[in-house]
N, C-alpha and C. Protein backbone atom coordinates (compact mmCIF):
# COMPACT_ATOMS: atom_id res chain seq x y z
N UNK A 1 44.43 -0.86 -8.83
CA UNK A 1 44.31 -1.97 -7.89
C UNK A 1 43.67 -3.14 -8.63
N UNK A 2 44.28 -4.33 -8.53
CA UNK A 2 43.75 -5.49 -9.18
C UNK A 2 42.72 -6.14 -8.24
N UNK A 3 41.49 -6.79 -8.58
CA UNK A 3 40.71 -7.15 -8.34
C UNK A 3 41.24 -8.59 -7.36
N UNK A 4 40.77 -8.69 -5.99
CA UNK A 4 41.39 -9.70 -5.27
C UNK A 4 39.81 -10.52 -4.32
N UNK A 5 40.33 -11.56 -3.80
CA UNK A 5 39.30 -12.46 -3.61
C UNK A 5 39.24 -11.15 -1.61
N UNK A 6 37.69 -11.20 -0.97
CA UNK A 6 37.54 -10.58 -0.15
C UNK A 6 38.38 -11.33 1.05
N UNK A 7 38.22 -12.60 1.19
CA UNK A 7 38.85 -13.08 2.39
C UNK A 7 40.66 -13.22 2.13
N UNK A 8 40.89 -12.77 1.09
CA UNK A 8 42.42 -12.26 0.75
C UNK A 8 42.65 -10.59 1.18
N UNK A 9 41.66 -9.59 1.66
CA UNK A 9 42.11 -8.90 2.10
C UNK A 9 42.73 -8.69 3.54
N UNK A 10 43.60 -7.99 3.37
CA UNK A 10 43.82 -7.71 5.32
C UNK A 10 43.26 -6.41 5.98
N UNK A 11 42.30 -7.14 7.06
CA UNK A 11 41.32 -6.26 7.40
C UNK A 11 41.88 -5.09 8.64
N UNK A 12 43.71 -5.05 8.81
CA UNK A 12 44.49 -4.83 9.44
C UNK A 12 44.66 -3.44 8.71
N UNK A 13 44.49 -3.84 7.24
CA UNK A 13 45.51 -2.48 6.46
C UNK A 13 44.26 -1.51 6.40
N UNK A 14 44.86 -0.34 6.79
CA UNK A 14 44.06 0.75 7.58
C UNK A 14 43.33 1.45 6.10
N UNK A 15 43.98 1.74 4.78
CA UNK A 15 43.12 2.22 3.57
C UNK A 15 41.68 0.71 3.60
N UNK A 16 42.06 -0.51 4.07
CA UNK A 16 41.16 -1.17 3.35
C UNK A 16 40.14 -1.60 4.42
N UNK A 17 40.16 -0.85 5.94
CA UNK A 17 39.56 -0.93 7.09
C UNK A 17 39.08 0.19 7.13
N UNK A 18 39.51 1.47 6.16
CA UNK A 18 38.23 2.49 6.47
C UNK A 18 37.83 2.55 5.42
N UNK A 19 37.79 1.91 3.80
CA UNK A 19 36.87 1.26 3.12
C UNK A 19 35.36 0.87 3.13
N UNK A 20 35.92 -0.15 4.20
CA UNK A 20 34.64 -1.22 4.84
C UNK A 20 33.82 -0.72 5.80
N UNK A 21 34.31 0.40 6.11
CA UNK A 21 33.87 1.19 7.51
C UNK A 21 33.12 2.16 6.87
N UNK A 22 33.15 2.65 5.44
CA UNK A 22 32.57 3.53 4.78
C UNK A 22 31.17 2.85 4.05
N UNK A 23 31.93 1.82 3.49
CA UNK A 23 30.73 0.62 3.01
C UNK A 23 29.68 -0.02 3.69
N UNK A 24 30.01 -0.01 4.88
CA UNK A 24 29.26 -0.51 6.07
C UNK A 24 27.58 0.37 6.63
N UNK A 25 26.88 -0.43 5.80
CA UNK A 25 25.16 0.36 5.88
C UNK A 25 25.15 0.54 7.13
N UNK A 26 25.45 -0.86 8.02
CA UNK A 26 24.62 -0.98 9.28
C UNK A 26 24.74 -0.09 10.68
N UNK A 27 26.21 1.29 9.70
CA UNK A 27 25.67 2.29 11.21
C UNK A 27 24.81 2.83 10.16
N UNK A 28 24.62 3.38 8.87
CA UNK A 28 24.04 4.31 8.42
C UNK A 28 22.25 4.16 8.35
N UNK A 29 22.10 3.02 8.87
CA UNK A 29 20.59 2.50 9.39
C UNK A 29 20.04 3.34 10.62
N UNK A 30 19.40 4.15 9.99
CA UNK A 30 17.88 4.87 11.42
C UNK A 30 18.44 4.58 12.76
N UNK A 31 18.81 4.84 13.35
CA UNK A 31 18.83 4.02 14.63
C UNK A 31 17.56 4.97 15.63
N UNK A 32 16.50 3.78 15.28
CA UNK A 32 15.22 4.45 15.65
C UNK A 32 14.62 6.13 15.55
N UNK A 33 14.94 6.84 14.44
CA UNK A 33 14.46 7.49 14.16
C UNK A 33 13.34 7.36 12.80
N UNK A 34 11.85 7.61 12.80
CA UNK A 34 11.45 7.25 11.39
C UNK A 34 11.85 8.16 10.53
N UNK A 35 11.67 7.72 9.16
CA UNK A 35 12.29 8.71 7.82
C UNK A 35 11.43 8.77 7.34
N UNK A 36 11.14 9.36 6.48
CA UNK A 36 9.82 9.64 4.85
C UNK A 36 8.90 10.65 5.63
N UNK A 37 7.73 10.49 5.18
CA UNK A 37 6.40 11.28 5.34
C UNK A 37 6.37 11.09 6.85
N UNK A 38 5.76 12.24 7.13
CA UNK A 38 5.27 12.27 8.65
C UNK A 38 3.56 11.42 8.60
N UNK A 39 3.39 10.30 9.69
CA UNK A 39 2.24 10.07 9.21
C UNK A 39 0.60 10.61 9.29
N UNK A 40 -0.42 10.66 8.12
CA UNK A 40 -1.30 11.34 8.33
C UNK A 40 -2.57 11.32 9.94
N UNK A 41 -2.63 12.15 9.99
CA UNK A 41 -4.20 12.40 11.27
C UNK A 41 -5.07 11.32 10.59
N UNK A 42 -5.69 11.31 11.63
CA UNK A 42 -7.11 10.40 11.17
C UNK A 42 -8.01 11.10 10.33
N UNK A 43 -8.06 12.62 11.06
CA UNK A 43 -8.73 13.36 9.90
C UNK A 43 -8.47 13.75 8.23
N UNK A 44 -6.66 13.50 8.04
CA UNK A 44 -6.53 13.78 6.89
C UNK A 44 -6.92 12.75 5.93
N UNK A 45 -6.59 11.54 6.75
CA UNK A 45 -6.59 9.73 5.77
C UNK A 45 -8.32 9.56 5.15
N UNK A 46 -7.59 9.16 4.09
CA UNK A 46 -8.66 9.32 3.18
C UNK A 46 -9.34 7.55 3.11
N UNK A 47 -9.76 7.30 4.24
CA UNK A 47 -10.42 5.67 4.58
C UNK A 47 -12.07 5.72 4.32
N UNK A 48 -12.72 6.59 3.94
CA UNK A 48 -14.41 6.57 4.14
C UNK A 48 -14.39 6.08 2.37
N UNK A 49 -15.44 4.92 1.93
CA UNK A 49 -15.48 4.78 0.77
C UNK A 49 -16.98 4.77 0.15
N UNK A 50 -17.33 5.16 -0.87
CA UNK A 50 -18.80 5.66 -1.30
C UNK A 50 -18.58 4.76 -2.88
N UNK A 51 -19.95 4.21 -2.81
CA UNK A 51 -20.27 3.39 -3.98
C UNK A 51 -20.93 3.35 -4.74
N UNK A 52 -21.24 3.76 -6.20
CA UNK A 52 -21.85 4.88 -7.09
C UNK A 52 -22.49 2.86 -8.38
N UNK A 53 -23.77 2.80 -8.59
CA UNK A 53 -24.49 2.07 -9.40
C UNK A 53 -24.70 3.05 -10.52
N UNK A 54 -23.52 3.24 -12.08
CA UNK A 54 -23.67 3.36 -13.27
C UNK A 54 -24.36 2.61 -14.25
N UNK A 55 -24.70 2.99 -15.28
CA UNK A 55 -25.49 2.15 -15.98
C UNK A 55 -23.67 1.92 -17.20
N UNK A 56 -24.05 1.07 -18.31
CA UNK A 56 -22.85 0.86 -19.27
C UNK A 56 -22.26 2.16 -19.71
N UNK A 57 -23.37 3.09 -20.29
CA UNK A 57 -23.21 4.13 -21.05
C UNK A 57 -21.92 5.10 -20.21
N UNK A 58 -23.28 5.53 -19.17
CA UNK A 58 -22.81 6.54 -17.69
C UNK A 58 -21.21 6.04 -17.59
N UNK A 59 -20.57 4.66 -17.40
CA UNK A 59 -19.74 3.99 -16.92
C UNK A 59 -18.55 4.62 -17.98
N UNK A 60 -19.03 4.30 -19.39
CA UNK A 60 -18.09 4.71 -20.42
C UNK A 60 -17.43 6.23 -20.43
N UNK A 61 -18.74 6.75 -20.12
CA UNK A 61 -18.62 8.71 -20.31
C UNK A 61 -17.49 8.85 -19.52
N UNK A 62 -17.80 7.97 -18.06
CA UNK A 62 -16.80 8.65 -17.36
C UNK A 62 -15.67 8.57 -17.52
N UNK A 63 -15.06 7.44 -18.21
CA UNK A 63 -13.99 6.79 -18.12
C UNK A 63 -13.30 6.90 -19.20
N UNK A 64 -14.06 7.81 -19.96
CA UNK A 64 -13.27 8.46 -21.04
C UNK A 64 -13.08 10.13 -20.63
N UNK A 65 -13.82 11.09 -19.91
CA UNK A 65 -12.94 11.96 -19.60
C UNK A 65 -11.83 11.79 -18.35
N UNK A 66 -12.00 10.53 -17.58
CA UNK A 66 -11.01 10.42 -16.46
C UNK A 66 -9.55 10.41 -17.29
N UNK A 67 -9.94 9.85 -18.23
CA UNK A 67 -8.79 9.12 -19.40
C UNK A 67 -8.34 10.48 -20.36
N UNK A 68 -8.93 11.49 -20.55
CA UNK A 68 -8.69 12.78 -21.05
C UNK A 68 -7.93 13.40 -20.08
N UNK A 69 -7.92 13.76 -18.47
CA UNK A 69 -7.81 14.47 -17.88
C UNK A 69 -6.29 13.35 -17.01
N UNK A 70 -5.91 12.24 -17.42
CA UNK A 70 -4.92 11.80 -17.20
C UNK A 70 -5.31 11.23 -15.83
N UNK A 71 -6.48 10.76 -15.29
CA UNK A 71 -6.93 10.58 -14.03
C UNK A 71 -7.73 9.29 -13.77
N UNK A 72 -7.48 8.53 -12.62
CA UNK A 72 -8.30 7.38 -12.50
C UNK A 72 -9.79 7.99 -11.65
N UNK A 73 -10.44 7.15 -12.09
CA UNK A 73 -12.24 7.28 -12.35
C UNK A 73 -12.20 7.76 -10.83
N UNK A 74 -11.70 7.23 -9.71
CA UNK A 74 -11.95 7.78 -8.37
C UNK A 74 -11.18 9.00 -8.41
N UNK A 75 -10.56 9.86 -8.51
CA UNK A 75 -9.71 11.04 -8.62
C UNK A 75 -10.51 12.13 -9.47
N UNK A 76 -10.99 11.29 -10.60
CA UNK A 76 -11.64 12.65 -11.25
C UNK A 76 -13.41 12.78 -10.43
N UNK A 77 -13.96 12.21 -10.03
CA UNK A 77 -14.75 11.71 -9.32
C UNK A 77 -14.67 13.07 -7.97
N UNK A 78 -13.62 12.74 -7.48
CA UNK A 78 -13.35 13.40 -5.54
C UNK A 78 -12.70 15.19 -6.56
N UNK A 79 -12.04 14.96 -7.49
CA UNK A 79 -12.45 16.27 -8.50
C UNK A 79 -13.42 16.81 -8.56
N UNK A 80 -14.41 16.53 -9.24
CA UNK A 80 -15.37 17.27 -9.73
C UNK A 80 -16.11 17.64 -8.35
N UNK A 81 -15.94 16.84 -7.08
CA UNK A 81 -16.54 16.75 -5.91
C UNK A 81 -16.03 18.18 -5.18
N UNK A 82 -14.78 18.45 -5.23
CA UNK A 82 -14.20 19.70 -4.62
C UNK A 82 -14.51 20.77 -5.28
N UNK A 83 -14.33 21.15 -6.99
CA UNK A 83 -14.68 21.79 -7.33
C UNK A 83 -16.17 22.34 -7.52
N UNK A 84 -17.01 21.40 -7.16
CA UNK A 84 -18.31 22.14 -7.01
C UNK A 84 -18.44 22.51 -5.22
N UNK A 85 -17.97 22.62 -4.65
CA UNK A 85 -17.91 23.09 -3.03
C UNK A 85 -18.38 21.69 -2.48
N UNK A 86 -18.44 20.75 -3.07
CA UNK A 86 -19.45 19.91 -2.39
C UNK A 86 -18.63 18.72 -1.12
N UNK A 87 -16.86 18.94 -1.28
CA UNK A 87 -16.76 17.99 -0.03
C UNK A 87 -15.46 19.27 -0.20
């Protein structure tokens, strides 16, 4: 099939009307159903925030094993927090 301008098709000819009918997002749109993640409880969401005064040194240590362990400073942090029983 050679490449043709869209308003040169005929929207009559039935291969090129169930084409468009296939191409056509706007039934394949939700129709009010949500998709993805179910959303979290209040209890699961992780919104409470705690604010820790390091000195330079303290600041460095950490941020070089967060950086060992492939982890940002709050993650290895709520880490070390679970693994000692403590939240």
């Amino acid at each position: 099939m050679d490449i043709v301008e869209l308003n040169d098709l005929n929207p009559q000819d039935k291969k090129i009307s169930e084409f468009i009918k296939k191409a056509d997002m706007v039934d394949k749109i939700s129709k009010g159903k949500k998709i993805g993640r179910p959303k979290k409880t209040d209890d699961e969401k992780a919104s409470e925030q705690v604010f820790i005064n390091l000195n330079k040194k303290q600041k460095e240590s950490l941020e070089n094993y967060a950086k060992k362990l492939g982890l940002s400073i709050s993650a290895t942090i709520k880490m070390i927090l679970i693994k000692d029983g403590i939240i």
